[in-house]
PDB file of N, CA and C in Angstrom:
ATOM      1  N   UNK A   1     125.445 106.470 124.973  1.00  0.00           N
ATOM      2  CA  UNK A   1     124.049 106.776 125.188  1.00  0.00           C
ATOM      3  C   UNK A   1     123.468 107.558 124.015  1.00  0.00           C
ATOM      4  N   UNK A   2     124.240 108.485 123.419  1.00  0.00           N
ATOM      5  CA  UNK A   2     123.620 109.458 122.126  1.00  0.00           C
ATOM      6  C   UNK A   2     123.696 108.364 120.681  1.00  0.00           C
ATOM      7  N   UNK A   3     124.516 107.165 120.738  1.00  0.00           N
ATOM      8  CA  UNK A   3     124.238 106.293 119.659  1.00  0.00           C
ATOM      9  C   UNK A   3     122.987 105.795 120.085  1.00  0.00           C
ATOM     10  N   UNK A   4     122.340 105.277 121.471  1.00  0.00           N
ATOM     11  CA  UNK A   4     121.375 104.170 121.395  1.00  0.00           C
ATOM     12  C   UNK A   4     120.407 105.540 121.448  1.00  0.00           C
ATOM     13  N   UNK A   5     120.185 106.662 121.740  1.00  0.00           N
ATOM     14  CA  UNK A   5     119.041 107.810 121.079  1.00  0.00           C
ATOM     15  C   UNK A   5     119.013 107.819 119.842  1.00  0.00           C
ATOM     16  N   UNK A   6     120.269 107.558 118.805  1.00  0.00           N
ATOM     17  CA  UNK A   6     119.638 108.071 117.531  1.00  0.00           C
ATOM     18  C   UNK A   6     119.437 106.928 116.639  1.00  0.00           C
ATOM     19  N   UNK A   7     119.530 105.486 117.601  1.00  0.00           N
ATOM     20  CA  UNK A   7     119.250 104.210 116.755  1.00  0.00           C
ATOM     21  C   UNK A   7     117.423 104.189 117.348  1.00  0.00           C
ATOM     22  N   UNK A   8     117.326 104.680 118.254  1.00  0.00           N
ATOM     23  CA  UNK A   8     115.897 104.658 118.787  1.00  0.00           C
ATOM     24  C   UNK A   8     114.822 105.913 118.285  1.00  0.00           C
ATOM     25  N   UNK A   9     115.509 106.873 118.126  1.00  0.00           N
ATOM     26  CA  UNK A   9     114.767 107.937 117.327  1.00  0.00           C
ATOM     27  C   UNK A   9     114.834 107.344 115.759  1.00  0.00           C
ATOM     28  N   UNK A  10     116.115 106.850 114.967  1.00  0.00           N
ATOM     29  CA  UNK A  10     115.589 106.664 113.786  1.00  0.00           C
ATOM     30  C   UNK A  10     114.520 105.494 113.649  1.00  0.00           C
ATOM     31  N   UNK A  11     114.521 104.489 114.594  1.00  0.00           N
ATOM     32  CA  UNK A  11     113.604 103.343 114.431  1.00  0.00           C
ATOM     33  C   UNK A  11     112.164 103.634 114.709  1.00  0.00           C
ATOM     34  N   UNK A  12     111.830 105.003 115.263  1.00  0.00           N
ATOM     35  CA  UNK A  12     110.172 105.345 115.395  1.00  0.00           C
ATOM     36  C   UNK A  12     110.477 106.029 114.055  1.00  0.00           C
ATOM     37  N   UNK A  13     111.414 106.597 113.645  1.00  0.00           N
ATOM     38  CA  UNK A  13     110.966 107.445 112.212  1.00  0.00           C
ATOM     39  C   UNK A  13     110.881 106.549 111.444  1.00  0.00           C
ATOM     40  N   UNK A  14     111.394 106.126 111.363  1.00  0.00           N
ATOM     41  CA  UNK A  14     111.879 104.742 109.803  1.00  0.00           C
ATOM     42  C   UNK A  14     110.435 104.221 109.972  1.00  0.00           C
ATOM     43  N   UNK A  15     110.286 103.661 111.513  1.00  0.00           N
ATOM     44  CA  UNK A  15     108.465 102.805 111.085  1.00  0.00           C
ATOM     45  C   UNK A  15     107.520 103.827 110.889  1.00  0.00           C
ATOM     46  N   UNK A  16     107.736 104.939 111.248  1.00  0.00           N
ATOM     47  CA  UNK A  16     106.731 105.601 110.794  1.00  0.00           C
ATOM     48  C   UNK A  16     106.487 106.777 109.645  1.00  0.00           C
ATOM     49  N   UNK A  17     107.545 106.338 108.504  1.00  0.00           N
ATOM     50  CA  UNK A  17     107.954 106.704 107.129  1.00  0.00           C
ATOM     51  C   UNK A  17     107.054 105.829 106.629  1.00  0.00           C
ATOM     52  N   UNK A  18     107.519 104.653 107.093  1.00  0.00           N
ATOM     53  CA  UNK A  18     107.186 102.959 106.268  1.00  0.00           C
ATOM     54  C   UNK A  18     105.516 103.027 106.161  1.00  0.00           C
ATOM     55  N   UNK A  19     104.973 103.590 107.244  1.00  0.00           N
ATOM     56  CA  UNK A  19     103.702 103.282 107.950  1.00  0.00           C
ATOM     57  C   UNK A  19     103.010 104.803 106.813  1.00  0.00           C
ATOM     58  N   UNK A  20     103.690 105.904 106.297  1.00  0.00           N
ATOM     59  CA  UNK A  20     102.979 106.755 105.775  1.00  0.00           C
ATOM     60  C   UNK A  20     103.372 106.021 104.426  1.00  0.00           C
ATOM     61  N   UNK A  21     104.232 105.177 103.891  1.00  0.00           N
ATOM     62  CA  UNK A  21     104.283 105.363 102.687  1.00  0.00           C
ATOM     63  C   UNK A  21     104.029 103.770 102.497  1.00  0.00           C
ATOM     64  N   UNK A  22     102.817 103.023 102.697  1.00  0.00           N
ATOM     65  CA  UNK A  22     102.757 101.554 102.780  1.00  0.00           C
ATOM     66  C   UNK A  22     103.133 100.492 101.300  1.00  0.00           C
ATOM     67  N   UNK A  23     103.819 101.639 100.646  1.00  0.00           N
ATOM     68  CA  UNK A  23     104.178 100.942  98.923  1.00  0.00           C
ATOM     69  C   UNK A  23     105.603 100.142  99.376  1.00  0.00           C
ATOM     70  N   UNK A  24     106.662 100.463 100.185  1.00  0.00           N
ATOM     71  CA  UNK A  24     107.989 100.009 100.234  1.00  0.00           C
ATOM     72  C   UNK A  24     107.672  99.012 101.348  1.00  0.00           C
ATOM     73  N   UNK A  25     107.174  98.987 102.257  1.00  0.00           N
ATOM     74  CA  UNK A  25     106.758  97.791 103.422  1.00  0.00           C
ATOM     75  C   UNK A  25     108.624  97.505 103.871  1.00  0.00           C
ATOM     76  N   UNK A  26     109.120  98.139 104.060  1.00  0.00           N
ATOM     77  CA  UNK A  26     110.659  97.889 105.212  1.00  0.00           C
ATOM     78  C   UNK A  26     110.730  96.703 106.276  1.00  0.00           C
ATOM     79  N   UNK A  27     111.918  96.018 105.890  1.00  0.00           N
ATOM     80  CA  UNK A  27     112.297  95.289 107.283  1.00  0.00           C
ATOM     81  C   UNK A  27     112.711  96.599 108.263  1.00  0.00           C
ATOM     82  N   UNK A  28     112.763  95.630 109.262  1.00  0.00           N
ATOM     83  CA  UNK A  28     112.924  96.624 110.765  1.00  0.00           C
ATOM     84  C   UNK A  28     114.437  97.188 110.346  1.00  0.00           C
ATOM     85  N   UNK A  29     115.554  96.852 109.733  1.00  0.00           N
ATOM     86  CA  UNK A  29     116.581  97.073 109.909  1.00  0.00           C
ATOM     87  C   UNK A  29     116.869  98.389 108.774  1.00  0.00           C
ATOM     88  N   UNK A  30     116.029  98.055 108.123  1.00  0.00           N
ATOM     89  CA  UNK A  30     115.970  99.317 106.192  1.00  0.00           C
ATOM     90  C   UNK A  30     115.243 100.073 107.147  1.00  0.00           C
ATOM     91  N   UNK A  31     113.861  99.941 108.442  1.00  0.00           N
ATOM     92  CA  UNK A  31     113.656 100.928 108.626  1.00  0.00           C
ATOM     93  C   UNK A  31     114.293 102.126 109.513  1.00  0.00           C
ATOM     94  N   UNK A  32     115.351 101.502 110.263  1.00  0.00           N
ATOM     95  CA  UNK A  32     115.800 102.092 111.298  1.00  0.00           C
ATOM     96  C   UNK A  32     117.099 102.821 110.417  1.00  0.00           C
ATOM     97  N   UNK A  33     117.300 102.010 109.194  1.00  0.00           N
ATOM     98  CA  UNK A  33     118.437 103.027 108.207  1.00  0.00           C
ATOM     99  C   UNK A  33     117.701 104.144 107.841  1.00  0.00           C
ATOM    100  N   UNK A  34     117.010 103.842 107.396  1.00  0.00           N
ATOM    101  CA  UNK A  34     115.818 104.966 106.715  1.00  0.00           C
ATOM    102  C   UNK A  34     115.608 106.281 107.961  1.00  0.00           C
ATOM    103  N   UNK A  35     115.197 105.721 108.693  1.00  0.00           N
ATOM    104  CA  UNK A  35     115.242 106.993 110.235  1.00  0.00           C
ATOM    105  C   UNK A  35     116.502 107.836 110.493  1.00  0.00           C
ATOM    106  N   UNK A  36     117.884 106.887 110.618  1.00  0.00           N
ATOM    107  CA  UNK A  36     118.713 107.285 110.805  1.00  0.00           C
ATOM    108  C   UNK A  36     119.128 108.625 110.015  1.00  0.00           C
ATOM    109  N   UNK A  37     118.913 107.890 108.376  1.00  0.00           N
ATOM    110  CA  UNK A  37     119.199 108.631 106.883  1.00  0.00           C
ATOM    111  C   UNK A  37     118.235 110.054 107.159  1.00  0.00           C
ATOM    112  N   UNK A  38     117.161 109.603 108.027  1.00  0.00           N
ATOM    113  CA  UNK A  38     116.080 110.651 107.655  1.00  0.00           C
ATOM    114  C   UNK A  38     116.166 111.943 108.641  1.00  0.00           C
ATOM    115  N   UNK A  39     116.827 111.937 110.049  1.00  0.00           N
ATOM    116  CA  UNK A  39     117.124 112.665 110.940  1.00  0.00           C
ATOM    117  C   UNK A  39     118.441 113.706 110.652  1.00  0.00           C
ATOM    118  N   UNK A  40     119.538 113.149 109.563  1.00  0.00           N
ATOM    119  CA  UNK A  40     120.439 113.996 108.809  1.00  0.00           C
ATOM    120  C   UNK A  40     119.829 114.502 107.775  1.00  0.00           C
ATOM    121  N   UNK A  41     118.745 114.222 107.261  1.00  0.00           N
ATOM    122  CA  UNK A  41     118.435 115.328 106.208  1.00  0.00           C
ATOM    123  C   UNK A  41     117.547 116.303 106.033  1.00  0.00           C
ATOM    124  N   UNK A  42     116.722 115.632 107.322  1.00  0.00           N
ATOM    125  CA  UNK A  42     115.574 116.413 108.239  1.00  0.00           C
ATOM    126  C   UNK A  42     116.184 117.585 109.042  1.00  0.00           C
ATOM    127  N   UNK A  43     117.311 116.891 109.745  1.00  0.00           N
ATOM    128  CA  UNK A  43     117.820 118.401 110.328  1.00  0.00           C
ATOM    129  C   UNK A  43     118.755 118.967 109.592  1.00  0.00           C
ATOM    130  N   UNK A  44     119.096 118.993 108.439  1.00  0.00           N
ATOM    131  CA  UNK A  44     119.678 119.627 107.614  1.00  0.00           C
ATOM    132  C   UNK A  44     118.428 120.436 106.867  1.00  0.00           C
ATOM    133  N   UNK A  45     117.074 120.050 106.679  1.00  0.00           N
ATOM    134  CA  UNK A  45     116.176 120.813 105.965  1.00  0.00           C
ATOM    135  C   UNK A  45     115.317 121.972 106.993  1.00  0.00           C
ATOM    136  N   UNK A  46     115.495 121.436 108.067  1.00  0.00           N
ATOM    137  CA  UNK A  46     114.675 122.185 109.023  1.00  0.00           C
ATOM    138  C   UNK A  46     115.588 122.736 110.299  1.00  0.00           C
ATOM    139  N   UNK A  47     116.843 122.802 110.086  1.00  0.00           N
ATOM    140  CA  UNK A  47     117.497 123.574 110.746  1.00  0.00           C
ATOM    141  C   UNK A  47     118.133 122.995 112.266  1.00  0.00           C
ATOM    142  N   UNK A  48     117.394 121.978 112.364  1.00  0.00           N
ATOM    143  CA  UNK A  48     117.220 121.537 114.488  1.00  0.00           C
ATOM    144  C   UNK A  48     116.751 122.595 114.810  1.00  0.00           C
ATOM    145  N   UNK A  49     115.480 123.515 114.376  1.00  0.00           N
ATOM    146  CA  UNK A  49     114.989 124.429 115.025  1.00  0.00           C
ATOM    147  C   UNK A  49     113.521 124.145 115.288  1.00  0.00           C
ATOM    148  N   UNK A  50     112.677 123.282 114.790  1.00  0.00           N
ATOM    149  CA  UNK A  50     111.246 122.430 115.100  1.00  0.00           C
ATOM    150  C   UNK A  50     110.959 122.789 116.811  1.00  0.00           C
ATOM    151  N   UNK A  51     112.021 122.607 117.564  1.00  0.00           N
ATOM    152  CA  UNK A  51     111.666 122.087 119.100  1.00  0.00           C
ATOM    153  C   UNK A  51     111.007 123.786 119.261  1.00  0.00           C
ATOM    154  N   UNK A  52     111.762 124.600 119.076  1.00  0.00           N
ATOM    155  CA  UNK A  52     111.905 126.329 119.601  1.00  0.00           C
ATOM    156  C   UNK A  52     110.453 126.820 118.394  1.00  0.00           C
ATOM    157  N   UNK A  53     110.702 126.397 117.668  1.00  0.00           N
ATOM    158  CA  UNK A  53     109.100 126.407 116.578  1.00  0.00           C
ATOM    159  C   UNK A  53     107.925 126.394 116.932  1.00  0.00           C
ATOM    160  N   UNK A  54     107.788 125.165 117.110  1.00  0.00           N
ATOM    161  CA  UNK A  54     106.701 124.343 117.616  1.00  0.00           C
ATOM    162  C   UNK A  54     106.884 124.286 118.979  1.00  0.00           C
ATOM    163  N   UNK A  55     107.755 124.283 119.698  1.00  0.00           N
ATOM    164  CA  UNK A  55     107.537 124.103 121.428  1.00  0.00           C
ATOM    165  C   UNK A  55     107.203 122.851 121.484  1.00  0.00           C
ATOM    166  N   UNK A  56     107.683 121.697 120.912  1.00  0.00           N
ATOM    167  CA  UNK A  56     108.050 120.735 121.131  1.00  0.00           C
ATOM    168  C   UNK A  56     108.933 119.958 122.117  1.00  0.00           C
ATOM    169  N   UNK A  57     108.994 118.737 122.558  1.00  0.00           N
ATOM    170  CA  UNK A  57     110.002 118.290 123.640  1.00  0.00           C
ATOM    171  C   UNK A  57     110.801 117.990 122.712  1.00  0.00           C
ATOM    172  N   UNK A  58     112.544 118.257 122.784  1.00  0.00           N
ATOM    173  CA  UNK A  58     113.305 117.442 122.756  1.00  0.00           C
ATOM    174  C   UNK A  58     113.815 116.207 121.641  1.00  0.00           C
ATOM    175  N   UNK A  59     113.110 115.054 122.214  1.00  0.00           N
ATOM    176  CA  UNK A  59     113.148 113.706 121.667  1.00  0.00           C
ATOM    177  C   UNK A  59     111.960 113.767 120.859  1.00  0.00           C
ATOM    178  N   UNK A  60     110.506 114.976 120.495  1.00  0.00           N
ATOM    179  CA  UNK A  60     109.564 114.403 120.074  1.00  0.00           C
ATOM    180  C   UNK A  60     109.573 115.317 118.493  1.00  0.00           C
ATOM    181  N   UNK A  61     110.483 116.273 118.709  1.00  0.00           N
ATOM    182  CA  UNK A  61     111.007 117.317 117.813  1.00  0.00           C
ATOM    183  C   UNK A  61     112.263 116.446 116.843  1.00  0.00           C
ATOM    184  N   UNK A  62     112.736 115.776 117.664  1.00  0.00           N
ATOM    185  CA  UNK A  62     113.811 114.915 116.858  1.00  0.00           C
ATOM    186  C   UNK A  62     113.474 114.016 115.908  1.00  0.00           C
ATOM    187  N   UNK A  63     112.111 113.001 116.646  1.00  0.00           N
ATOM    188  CA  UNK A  63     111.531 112.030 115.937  1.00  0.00           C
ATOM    189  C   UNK A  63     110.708 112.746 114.292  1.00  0.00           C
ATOM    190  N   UNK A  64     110.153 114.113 114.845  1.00  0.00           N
ATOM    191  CA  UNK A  64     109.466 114.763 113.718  1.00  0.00           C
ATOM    192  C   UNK A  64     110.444 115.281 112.527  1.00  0.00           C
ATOM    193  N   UNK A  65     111.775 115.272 113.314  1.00  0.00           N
ATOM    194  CA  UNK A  65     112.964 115.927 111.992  1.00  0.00           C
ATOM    195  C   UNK A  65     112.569 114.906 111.120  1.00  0.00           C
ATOM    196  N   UNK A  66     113.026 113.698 111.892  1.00  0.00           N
ATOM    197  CA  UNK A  66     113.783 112.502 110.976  1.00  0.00           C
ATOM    198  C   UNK A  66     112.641 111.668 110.302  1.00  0.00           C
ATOM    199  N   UNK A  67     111.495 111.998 110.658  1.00  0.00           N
ATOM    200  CA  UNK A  67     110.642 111.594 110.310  1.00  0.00           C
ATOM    201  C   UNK A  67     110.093 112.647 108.784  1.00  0.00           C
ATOM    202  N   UNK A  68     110.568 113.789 108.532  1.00  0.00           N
ATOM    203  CA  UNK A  68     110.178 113.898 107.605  1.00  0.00           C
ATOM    204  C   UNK A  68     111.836 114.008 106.770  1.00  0.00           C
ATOM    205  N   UNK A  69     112.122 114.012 107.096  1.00  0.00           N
ATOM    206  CA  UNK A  69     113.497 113.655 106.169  1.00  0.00           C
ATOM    207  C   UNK A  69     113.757 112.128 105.920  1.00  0.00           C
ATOM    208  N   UNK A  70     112.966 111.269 106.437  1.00  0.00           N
ATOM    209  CA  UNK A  70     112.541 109.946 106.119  1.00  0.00           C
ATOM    210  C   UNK A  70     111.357 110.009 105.027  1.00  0.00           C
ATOM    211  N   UNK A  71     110.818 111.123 104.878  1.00  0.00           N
ATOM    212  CA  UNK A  71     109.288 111.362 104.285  1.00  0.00           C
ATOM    213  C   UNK A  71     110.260 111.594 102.875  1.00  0.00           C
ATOM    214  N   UNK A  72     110.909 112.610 103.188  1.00  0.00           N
ATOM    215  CA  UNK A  72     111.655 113.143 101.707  1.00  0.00           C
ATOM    216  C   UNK A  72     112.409 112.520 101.231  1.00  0.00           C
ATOM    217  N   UNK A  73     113.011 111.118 101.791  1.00  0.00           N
ATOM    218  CA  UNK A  73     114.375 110.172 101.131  1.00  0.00           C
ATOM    219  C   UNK A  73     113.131 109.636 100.345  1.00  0.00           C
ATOM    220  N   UNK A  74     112.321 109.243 100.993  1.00  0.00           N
ATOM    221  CA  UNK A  74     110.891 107.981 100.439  1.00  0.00           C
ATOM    222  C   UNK A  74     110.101 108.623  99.175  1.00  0.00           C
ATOM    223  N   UNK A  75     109.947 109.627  99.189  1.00  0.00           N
ATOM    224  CA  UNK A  75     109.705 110.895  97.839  1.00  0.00           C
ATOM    225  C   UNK A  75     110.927 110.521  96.541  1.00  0.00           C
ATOM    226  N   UNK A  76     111.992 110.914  97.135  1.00  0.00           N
ATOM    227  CA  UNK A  76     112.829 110.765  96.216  1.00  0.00           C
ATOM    228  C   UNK A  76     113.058 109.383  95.440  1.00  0.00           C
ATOM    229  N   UNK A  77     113.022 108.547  96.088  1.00  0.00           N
ATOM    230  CA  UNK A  77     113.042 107.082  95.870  1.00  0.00           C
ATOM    231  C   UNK A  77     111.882 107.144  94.587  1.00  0.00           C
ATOM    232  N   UNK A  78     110.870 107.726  95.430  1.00  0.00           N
ATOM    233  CA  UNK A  78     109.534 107.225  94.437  1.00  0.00           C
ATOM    234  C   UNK A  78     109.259 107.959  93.109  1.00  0.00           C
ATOM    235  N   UNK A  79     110.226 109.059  93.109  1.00  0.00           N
ATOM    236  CA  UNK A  79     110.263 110.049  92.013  1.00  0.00           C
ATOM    237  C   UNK A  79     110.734 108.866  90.612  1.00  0.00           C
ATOM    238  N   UNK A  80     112.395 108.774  91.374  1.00  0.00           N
ATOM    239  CA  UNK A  80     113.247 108.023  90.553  1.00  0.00           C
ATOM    240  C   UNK A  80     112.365 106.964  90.037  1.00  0.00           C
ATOM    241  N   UNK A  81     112.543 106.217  90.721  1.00  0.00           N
ATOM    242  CA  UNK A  81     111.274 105.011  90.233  1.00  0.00           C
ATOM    243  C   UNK A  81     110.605 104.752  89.122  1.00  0.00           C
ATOM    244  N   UNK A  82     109.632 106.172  89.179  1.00  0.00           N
ATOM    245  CA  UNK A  82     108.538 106.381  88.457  1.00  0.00           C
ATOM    246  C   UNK A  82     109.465 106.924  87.330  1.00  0.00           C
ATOM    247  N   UNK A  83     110.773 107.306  87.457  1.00  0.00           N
ATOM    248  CA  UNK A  83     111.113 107.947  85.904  1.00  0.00           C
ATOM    249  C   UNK A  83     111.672 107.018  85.537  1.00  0.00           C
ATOM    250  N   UNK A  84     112.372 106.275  85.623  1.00  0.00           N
ATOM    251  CA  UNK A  84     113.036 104.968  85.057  1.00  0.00           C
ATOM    252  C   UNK A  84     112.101 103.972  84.493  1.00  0.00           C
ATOM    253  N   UNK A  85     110.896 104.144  85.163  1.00  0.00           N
ATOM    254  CA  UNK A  85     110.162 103.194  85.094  1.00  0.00           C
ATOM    255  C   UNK A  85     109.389 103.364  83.850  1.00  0.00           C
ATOM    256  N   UNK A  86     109.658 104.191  82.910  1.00  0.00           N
ATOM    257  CA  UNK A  86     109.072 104.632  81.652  1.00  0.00           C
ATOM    258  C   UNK A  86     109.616 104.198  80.550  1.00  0.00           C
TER     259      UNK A  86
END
């Protein structure tokens, strides 16, 4: 049950990484990696402390980790990019 939560929490983050950053346009499957990727680095940047923060629920505190640690993989990507790309 805690695998099909964090394939379902990364798949609202991942689409809604994709959906803030409309330059990479993700299949469903890059996006739900991307969520996944983004909920370990999200709660590695923000502690898993958002819910007690913000007074958030739960599952909606989770989606917001991974959702910006989906924000910050998609940053990084676009950094690199742009420097290679010179």
């Amino acid at each position: 049950m805690n695998l099909l939560i964090t394939i379902l929490v990364g798949a609202i983050a991942g689409w809604l990484a994709d959906l803030a950053f409309k330059r990479f346009s993700l299949s469903l499957v890059y996006q739900i990696l991307l969520g996944i990727a983004g909920a370990f680095v999200g709660s590695w940047l923000l502690g898993g402390e958002l819910h007690s923060i913000l007074g958030l629920p739960d599952f909606v505190s989770r989606v917001a980790e991974a959702f910006v640690g989906a924000a910050v993989i998609l940053l990084v990507v676009m950094l690199i990019k742009k420097a290679t790309a010179k």
